[in-house]
C-alpha atoms as a PDB file:
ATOM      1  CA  UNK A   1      18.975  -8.322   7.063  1.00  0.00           C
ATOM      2  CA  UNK A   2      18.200  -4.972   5.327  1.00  0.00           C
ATOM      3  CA  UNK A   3      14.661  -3.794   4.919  1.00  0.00           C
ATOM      4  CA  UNK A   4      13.618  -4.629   1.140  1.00  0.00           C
ATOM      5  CA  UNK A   5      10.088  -3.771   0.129  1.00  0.00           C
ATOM      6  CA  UNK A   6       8.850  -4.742  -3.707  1.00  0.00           C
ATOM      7  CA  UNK A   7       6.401  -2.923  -5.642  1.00  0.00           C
ATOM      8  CA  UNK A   8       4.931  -4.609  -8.355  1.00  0.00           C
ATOM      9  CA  UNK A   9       3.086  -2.657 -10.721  1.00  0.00           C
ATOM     10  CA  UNK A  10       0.495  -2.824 -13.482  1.00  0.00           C
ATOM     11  CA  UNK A  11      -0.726  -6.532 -11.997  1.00  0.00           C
ATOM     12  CA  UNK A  12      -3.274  -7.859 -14.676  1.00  0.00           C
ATOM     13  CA  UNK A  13      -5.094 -10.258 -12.612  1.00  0.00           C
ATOM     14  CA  UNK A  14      -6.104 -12.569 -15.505  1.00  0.00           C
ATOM     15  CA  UNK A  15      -2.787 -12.327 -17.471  1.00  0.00           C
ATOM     16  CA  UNK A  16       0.127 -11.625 -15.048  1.00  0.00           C
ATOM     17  CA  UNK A  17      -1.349 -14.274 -11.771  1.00  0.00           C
ATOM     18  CA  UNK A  18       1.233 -16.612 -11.759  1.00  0.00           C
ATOM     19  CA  UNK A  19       4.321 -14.199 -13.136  1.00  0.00           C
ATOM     20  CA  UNK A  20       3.022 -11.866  -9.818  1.00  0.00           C
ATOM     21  CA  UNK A  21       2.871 -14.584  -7.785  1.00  0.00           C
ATOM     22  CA  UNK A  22       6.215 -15.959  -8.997  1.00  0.00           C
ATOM     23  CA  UNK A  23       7.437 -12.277  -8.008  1.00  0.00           C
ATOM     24  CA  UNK A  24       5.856 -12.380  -4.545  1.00  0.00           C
ATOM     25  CA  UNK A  25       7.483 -16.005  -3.925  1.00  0.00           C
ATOM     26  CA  UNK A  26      11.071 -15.151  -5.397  1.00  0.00           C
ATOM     27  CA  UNK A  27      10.715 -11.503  -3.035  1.00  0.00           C
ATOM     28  CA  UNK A  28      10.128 -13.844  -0.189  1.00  0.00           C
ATOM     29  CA  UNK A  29      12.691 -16.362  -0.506  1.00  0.00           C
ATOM     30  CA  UNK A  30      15.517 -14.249  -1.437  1.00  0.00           C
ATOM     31  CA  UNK A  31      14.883 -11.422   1.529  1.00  0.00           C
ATOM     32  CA  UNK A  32      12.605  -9.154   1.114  1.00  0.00           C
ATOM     33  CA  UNK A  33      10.394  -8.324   3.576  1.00  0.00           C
ATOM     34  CA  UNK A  34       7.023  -7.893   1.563  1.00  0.00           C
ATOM     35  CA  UNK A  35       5.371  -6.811  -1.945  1.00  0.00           C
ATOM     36  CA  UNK A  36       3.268  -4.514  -2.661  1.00  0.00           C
ATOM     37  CA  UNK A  37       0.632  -4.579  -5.846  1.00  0.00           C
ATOM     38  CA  UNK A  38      -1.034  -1.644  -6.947  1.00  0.00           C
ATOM     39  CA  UNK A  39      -3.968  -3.928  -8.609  1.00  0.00           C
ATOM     40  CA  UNK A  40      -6.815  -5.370  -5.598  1.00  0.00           C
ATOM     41  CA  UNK A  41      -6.139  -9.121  -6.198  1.00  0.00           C
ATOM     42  CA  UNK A  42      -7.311 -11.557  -3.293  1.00  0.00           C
ATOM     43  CA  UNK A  43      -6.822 -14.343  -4.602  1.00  0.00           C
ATOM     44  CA  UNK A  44      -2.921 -13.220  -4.639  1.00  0.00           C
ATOM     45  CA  UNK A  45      -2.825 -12.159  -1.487  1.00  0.00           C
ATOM     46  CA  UNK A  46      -4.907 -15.350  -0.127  1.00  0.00           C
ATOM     47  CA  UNK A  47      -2.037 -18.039  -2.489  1.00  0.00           C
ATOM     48  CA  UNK A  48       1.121 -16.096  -1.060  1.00  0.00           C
ATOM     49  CA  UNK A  49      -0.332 -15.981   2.910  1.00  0.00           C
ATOM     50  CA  UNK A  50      -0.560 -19.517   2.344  1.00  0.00           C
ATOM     51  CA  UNK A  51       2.932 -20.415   1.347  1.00  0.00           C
ATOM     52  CA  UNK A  52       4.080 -17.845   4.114  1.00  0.00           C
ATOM     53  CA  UNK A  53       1.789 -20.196   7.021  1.00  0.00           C
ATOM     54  CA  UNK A  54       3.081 -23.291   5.639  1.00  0.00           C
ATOM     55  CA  UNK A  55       7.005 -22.358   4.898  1.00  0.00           C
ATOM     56  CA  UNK A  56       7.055 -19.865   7.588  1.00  0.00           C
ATOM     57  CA  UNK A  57       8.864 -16.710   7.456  1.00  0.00           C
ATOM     58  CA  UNK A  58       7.181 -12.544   8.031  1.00  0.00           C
ATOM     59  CA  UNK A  59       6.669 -11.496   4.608  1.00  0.00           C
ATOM     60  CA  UNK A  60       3.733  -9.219   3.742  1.00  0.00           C
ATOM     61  CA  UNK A  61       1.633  -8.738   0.738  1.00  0.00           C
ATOM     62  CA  UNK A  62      -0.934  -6.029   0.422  1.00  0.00           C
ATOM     63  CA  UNK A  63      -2.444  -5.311  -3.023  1.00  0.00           C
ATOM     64  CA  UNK A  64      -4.801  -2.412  -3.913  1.00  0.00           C
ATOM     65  CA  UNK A  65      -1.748  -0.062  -2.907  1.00  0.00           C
ATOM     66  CA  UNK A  66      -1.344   3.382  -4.287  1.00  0.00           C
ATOM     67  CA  UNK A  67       1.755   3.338  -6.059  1.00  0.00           C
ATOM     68  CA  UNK A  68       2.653   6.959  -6.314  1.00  0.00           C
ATOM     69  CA  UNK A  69       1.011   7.637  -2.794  1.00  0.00           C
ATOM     70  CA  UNK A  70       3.850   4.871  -1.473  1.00  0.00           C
ATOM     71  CA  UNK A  71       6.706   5.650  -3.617  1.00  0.00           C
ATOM     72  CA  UNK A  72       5.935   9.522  -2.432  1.00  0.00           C
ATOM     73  CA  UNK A  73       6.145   9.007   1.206  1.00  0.00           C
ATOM     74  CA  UNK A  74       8.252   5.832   0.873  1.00  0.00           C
ATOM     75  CA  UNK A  75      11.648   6.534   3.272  1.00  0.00           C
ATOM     76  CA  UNK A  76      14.193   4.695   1.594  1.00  0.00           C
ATOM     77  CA  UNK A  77      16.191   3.866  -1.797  1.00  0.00           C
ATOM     78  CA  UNK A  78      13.507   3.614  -4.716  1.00  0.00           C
ATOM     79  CA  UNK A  79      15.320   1.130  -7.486  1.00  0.00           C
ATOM     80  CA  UNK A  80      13.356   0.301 -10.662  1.00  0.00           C
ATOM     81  CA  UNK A  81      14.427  -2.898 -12.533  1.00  0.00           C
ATOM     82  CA  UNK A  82      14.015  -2.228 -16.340  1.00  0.00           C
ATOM     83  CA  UNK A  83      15.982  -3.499 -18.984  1.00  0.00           C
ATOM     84  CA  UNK A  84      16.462   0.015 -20.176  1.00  0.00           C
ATOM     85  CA  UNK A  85      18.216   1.116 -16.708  1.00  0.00           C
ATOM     86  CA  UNK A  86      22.138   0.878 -15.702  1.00  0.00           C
ATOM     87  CA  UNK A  87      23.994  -2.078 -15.794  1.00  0.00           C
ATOM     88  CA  UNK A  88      23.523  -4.420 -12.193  1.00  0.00           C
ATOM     89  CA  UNK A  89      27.783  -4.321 -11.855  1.00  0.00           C
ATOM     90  CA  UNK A  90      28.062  -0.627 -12.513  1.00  0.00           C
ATOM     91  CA  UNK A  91      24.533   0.112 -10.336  1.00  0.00           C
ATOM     92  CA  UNK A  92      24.346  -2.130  -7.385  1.00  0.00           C
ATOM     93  CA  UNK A  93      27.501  -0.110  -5.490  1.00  0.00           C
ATOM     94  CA  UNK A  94      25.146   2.705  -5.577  1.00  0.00           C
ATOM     95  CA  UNK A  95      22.979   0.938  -3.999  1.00  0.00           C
ATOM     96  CA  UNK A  96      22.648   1.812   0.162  1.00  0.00           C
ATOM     97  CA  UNK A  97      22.454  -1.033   2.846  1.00  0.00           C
ATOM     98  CA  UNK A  98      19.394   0.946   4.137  1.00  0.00           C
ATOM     99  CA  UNK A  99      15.517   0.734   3.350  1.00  0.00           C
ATOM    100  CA  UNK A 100      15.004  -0.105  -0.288  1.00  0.00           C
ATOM    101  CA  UNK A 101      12.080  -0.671  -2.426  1.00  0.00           C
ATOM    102  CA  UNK A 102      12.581  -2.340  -5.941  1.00  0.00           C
ATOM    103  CA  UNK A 103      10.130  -1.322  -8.396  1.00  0.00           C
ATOM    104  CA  UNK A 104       8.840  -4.320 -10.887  1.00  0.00           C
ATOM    105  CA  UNK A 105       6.328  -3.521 -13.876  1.00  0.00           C
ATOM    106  CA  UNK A 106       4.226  -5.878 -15.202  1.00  0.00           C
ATOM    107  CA  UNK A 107       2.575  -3.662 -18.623  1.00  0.00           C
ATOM    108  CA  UNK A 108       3.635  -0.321 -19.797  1.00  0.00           C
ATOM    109  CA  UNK A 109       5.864   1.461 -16.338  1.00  0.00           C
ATOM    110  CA  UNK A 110       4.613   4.877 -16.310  1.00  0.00           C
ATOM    111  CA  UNK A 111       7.674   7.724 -17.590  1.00  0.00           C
ATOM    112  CA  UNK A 112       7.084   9.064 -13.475  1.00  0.00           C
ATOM    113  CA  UNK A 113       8.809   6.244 -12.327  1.00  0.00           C
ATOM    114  CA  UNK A 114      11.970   6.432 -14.157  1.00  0.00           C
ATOM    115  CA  UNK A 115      11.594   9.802 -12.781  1.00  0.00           C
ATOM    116  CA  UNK A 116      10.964   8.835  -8.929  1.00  0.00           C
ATOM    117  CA  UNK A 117      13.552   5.915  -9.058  1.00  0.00           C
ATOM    118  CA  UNK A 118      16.697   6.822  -7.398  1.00  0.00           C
ATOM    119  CA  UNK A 119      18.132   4.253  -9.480  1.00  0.00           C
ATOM    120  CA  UNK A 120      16.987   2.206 -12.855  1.00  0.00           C
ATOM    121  CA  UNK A 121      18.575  -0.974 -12.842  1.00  0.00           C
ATOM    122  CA  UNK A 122      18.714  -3.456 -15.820  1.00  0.00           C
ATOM    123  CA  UNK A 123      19.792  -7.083 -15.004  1.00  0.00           C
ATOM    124  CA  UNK A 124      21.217  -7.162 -19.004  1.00  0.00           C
ATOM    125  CA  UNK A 125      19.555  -4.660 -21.931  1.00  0.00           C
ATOM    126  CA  UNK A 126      17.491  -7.563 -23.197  1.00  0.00           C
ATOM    127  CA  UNK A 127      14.030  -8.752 -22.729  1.00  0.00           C
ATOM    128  CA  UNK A 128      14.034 -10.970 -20.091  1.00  0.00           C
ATOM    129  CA  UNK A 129      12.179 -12.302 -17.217  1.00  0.00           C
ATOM    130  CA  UNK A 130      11.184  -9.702 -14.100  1.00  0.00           C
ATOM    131  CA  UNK A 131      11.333 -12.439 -11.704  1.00  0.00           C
ATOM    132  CA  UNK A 132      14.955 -13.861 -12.918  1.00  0.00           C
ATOM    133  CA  UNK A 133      16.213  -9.978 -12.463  1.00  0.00           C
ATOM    134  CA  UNK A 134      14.389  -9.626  -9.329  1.00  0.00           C
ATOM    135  CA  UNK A 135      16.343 -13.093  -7.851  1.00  0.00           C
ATOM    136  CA  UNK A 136      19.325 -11.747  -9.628  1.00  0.00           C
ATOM    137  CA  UNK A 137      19.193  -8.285  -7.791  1.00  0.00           C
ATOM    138  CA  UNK A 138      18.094  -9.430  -3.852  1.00  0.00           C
ATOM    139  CA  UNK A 139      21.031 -12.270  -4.562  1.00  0.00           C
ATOM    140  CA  UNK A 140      23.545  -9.355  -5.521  1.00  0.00           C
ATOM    141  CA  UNK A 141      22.325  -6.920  -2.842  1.00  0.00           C
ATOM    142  CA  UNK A 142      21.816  -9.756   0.455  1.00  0.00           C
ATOM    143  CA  UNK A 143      24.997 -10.922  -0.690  1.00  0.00           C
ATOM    144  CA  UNK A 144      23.204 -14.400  -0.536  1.00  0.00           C
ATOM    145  CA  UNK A 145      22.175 -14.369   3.043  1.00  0.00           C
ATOM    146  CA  UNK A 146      18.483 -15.566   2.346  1.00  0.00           C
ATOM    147  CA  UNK A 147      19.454 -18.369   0.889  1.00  0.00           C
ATOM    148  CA  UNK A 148      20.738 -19.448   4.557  1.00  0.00           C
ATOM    149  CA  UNK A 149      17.705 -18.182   6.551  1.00  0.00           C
ATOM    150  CA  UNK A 150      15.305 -20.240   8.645  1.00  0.00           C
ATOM    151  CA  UNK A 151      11.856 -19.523   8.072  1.00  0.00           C
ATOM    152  CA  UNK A 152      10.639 -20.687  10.750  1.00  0.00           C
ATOM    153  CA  UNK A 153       8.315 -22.362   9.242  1.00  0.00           C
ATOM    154  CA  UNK A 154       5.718 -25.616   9.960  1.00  0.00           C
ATOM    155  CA  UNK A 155       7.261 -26.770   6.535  1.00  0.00           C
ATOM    156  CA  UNK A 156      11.044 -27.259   5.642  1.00  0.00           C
ATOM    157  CA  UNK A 157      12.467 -28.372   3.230  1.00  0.00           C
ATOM    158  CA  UNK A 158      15.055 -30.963   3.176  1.00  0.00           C
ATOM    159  CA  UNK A 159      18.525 -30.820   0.839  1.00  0.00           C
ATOM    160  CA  UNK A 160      19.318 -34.060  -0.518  1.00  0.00           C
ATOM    161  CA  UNK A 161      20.918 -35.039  -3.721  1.00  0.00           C
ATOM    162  CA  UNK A 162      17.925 -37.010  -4.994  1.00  0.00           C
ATOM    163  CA  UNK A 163      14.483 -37.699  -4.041  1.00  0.00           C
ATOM    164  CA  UNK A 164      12.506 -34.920  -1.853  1.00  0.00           C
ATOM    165  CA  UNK A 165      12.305 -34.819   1.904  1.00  0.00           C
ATOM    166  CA  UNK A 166       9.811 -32.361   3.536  1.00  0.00           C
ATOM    167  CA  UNK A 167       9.618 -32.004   7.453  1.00  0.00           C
ATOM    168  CA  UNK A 168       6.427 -31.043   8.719  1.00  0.00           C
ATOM    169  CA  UNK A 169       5.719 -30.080  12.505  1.00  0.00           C
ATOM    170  CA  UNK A 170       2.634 -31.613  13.600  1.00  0.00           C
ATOM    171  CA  UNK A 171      -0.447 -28.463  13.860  1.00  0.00           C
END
């Protein structure tokens, strides 16, 4: 699977907690291979390493990350989902199958970004959700493949029509 990194900026730690980790988990499940936050949250980093021991799977999350120090030296597509960017149909053919990081603000995005972006992507002009257009994008650009991946993990969840089923190998 290709080599997606998120970087998920402007993290207010009493504001944006659960919309981050909301980003973190949807980055996880749909293929990406870790997130990045440039605000020093523990307490993030400590909810999603839990999900990741439980549910399995290799995804990283580091916060306290210089943004423009990574995005400088970063070796790979830089997309930035704003609702102010191209439309997804007419962007994600631009988009190559090689590293990529997607960009997701939380507050204000600094002007330098839509600068540094090799790409700014808008899942539809309107104000919407950054973790729906994050799902939306890793969908379009995995062609679906994470949703058929095996974590791995101690954890798994069970399809069934009704009801819940959870499998859990014994620690």
């Amino acid at each position: 699977m290709q080599d997606i990194w998120i970087l998920r900026l402007g993290h207010r730690q009493s504001r944006d907690k659960r919309v981050t980790t909301h980003v973190a988990l949807t980055a996880r499940a749909l293929g990406a291979k870790g997130i990045l936050v440039s605000t020093r949250d523990s307490e993030l980093e400590e909810s999603v390493g839990d999900v990741v021991s439980r549910f399995g799977g290799d995804f990283e999350i580091r916060t306290g990350v210089s943004w423009r120090a990574f995005l400088s030296d970063f070796d790979g597509q830089i997309v930035h989902l704003t609702m102010y960017g191209l439309r997804i149909d007419d962007a994600v053919p631009r988009i190559s199958g090689g590293r990529l990081c997607i960009v997701v603000g939380a507050e204000k995005v600094p002007s330098e970004i839509y600068q540094m972006a090799d790409i700014n992507l808008a899942v539809g002009n309107q104000p919407h959700s950054e973790v729906a257009a994050l799902g939306i994008l890793l969908d379009r650009v995995t062609h679906g493949e994470a949703l058929r991946k095996d974590f791995g993990g101690r954890l798994r969840i069970i399809p069934t029509e009704r009801g819940k089923r959870i499998e859990s190998d014994p620690e």
